[in-house]
Protein backbone atom coordinates (compact mmCIF):
# COMPACT_ATOMS: atom_id res chain seq x y z
CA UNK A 1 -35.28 -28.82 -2.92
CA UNK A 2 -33.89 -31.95 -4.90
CA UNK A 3 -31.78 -29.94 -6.88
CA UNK A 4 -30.05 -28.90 -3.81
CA UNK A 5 -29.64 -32.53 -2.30
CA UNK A 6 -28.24 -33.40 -5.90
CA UNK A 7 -25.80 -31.00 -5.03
CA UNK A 8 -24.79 -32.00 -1.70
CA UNK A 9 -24.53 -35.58 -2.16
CA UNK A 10 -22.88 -34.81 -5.41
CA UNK A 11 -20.29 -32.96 -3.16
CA UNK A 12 -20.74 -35.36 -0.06
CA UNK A 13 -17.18 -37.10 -1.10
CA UNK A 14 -15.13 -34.38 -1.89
CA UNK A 15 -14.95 -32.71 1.55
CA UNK A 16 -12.00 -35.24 2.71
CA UNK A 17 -9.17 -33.10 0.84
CA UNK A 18 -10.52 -29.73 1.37
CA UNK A 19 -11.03 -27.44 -1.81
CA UNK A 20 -11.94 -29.61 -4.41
CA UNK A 21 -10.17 -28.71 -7.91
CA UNK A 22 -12.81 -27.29 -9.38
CA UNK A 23 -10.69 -25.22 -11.73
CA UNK A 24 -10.26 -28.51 -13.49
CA UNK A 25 -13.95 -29.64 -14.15
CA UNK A 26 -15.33 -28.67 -17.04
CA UNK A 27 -19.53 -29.92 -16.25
CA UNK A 28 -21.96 -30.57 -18.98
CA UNK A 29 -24.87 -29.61 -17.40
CA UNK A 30 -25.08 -25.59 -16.80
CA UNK A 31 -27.64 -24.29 -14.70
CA UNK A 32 -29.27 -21.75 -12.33
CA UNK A 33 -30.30 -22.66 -8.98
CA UNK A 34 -32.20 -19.90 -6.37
CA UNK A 35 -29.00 -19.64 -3.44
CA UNK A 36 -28.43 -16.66 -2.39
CA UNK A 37 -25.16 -15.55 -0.11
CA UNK A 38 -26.18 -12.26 1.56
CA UNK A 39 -24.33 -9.25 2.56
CA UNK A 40 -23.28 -10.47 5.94
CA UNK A 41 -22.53 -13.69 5.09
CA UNK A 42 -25.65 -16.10 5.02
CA UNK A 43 -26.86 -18.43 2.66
CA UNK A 44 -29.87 -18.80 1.49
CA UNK A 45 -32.30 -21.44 -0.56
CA UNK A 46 -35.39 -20.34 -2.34
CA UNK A 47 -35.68 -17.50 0.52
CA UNK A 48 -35.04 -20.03 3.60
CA UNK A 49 -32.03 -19.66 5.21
CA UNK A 50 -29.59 -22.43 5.15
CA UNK A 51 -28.98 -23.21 8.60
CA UNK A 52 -26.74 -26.80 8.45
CA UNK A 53 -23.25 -24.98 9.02
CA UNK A 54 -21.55 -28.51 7.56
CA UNK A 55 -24.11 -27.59 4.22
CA UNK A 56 -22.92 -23.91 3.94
CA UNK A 57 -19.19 -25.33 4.23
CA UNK A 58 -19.47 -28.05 1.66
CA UNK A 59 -21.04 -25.39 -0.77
CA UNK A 60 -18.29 -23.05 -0.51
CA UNK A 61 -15.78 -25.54 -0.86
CA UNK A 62 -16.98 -25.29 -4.84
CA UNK A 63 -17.93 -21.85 -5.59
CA UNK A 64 -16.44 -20.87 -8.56
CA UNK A 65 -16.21 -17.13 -10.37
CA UNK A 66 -16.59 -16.92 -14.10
CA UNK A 67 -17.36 -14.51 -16.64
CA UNK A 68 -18.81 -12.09 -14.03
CA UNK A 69 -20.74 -14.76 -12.45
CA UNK A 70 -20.42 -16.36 -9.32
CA UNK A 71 -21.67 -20.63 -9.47
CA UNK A 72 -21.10 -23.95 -7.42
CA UNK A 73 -19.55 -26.35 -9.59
CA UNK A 74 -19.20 -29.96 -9.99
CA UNK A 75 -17.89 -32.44 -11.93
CA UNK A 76 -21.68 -33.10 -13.15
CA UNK A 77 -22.77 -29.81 -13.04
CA UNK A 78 -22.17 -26.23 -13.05
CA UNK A 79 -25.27 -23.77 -10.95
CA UNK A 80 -25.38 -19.98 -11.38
CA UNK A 81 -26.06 -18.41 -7.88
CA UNK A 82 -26.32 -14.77 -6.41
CA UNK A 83 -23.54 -13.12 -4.72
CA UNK A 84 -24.67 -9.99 -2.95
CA UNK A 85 -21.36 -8.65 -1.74
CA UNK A 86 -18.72 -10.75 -1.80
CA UNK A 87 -18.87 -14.51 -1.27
CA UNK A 88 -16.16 -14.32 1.55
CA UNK A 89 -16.15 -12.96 4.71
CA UNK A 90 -12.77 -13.02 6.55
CA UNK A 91 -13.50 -13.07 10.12
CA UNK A 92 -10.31 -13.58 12.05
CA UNK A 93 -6.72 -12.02 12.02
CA UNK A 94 -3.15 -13.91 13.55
CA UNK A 95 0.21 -12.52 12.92
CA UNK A 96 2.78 -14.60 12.01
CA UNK A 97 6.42 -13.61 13.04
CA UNK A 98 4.92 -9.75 13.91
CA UNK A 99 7.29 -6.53 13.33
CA UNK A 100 9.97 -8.38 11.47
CA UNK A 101 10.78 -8.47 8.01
CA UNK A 102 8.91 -12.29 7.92
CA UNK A 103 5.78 -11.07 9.47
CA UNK A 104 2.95 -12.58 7.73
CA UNK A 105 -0.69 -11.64 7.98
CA UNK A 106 -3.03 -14.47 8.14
CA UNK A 107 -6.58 -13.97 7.54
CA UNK A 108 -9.15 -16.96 8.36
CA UNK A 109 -12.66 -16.70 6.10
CA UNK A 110 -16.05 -17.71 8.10
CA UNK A 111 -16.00 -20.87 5.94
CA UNK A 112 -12.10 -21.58 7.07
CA UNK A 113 -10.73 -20.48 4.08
CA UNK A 114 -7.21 -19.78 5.41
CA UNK A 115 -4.77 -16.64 3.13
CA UNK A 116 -2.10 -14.86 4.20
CA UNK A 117 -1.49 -11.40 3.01
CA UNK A 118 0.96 -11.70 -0.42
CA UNK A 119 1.45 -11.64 -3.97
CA UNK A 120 -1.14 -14.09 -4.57
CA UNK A 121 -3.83 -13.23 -2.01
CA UNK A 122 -3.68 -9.18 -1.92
CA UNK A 123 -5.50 -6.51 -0.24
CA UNK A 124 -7.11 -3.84 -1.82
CA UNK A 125 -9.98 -1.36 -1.57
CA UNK A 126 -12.88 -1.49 -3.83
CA UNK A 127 -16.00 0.84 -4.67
CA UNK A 128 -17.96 -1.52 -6.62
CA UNK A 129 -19.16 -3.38 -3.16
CA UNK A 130 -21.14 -0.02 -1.85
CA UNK A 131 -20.90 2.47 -4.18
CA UNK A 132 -19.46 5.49 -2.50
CA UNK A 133 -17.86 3.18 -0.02
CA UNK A 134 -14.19 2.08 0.23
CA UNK A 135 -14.52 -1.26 1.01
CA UNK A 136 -11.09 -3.59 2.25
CA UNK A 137 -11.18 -6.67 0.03
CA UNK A 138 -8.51 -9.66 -0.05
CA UNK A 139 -8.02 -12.44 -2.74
CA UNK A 140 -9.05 -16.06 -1.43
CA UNK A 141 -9.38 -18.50 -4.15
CA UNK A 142 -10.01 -18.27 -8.37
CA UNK A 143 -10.54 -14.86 -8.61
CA UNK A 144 -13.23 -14.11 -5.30
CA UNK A 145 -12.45 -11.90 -2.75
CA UNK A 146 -13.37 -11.30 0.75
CA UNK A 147 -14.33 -8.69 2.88
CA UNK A 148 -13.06 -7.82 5.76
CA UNK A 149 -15.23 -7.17 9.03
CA UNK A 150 -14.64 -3.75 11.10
CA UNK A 151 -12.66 -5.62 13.48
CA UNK A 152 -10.70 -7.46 11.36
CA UNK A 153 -10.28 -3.76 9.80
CA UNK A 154 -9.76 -2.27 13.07
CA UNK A 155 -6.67 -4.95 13.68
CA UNK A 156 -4.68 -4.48 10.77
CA UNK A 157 -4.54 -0.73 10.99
CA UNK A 158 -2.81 -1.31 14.25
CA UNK A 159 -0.50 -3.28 12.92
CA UNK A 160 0.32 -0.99 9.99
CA UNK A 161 1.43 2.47 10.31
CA UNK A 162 0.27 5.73 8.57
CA UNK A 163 2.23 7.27 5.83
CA UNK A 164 2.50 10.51 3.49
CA UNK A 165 2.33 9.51 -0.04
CA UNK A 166 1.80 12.26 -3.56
CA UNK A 167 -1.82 11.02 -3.03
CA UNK A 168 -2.09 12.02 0.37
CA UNK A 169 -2.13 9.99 3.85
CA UNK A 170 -2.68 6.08 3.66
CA UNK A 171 -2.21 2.39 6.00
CA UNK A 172 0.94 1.23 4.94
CA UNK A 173 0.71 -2.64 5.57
CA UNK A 174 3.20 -5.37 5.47
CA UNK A 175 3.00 -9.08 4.95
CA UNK A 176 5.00 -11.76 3.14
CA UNK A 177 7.69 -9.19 2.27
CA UNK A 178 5.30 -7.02 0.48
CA UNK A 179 3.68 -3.41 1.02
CA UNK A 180 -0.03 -3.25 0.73
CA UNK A 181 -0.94 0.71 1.08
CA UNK A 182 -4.49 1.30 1.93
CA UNK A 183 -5.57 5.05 1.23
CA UNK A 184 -7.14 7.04 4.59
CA UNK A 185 -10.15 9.02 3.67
């Protein structure tokens, strides 16, 4: 448990700006530590689950992806954790200028990561998350994605609209003056 209240305090002053750059911190001291985010979202520490929201927050203010590995980073110290699915979980949906050339999708992560739909944050499926499974992923930050929940799912194909393509039928969706086109099984 003192590895994880090195942690927080070490991260205790770097919640004022939001995201702290942790793409420029190179740590000395590498690590593993036993946190684990689960499939639906929670975290948890040597098998307990973390319950302090404000903790869960602060941690994935600094999760970093490198090499194949997912980590919370500091400027002391870099920690290999487990990632079961994805370490994002995009929970809420707003529409931004809706049916016009400007509309913009805006997705909200349960940790208030805020992306909207675009060249840098794009939507894709992936079969790596449950094998056999399409699963709708979106970019958030330094390479992670998110997932998105069934009704977050469930909301975007209304707001798209189907289309034939040489690959057969698929959700054509549009945000940020790009086309994101979503295959229909």
């Amino acid at each position: 448990m003192s590895t994880l209240k090195s942690l927080a305090d070490d991260l205790q002053l770097l919640t004022a700006s939001g995201h702290p750059p942790v793409h420029l911190w190179e740590p000395e001291h590498q690590g593993e530590i036993d946190i684990v985010i689960q499939r639906d979202g929670s975290w948890l520490h040597e098998g307990g689950l973390i319950e302090r929201e404000a903790l869960v927050k602060l941690f994935s203010s600094v999760l970093w992806f490198e090499g194949g590995q997912y980590y919370l980073k500091t400027p002391a110290e870099q920690m290999k954790i487990t990632v079961e699915a994805t370490p994002f979980l995009m929970t809420q949906l707003k529409v931004q200028n809706a049916q016009t050339p400007e509309q913009e999708i805006v997705l909200t992560s349960s940790y208030d990561d805020v992306v909207v739909l675009g060249e840098s944050n794009s939507l894709w499926l992936d079969q790596c998350i449950r094998p056999g499974q399409e699963v709708p992923l979106v970019c958030v930050r330094y390479g992670m994605a998110g997932r998105l929940t069934s009704s977050i799912l469930h909301e975007l194909a209304d707001l798209g609209e189907v289309v034939s393509s040489e690959e057969g039928e698929c959700l054509r969706v549009m945000s940020s003056g790009f086309t994101f086109d979503l295959p229909i099984a």
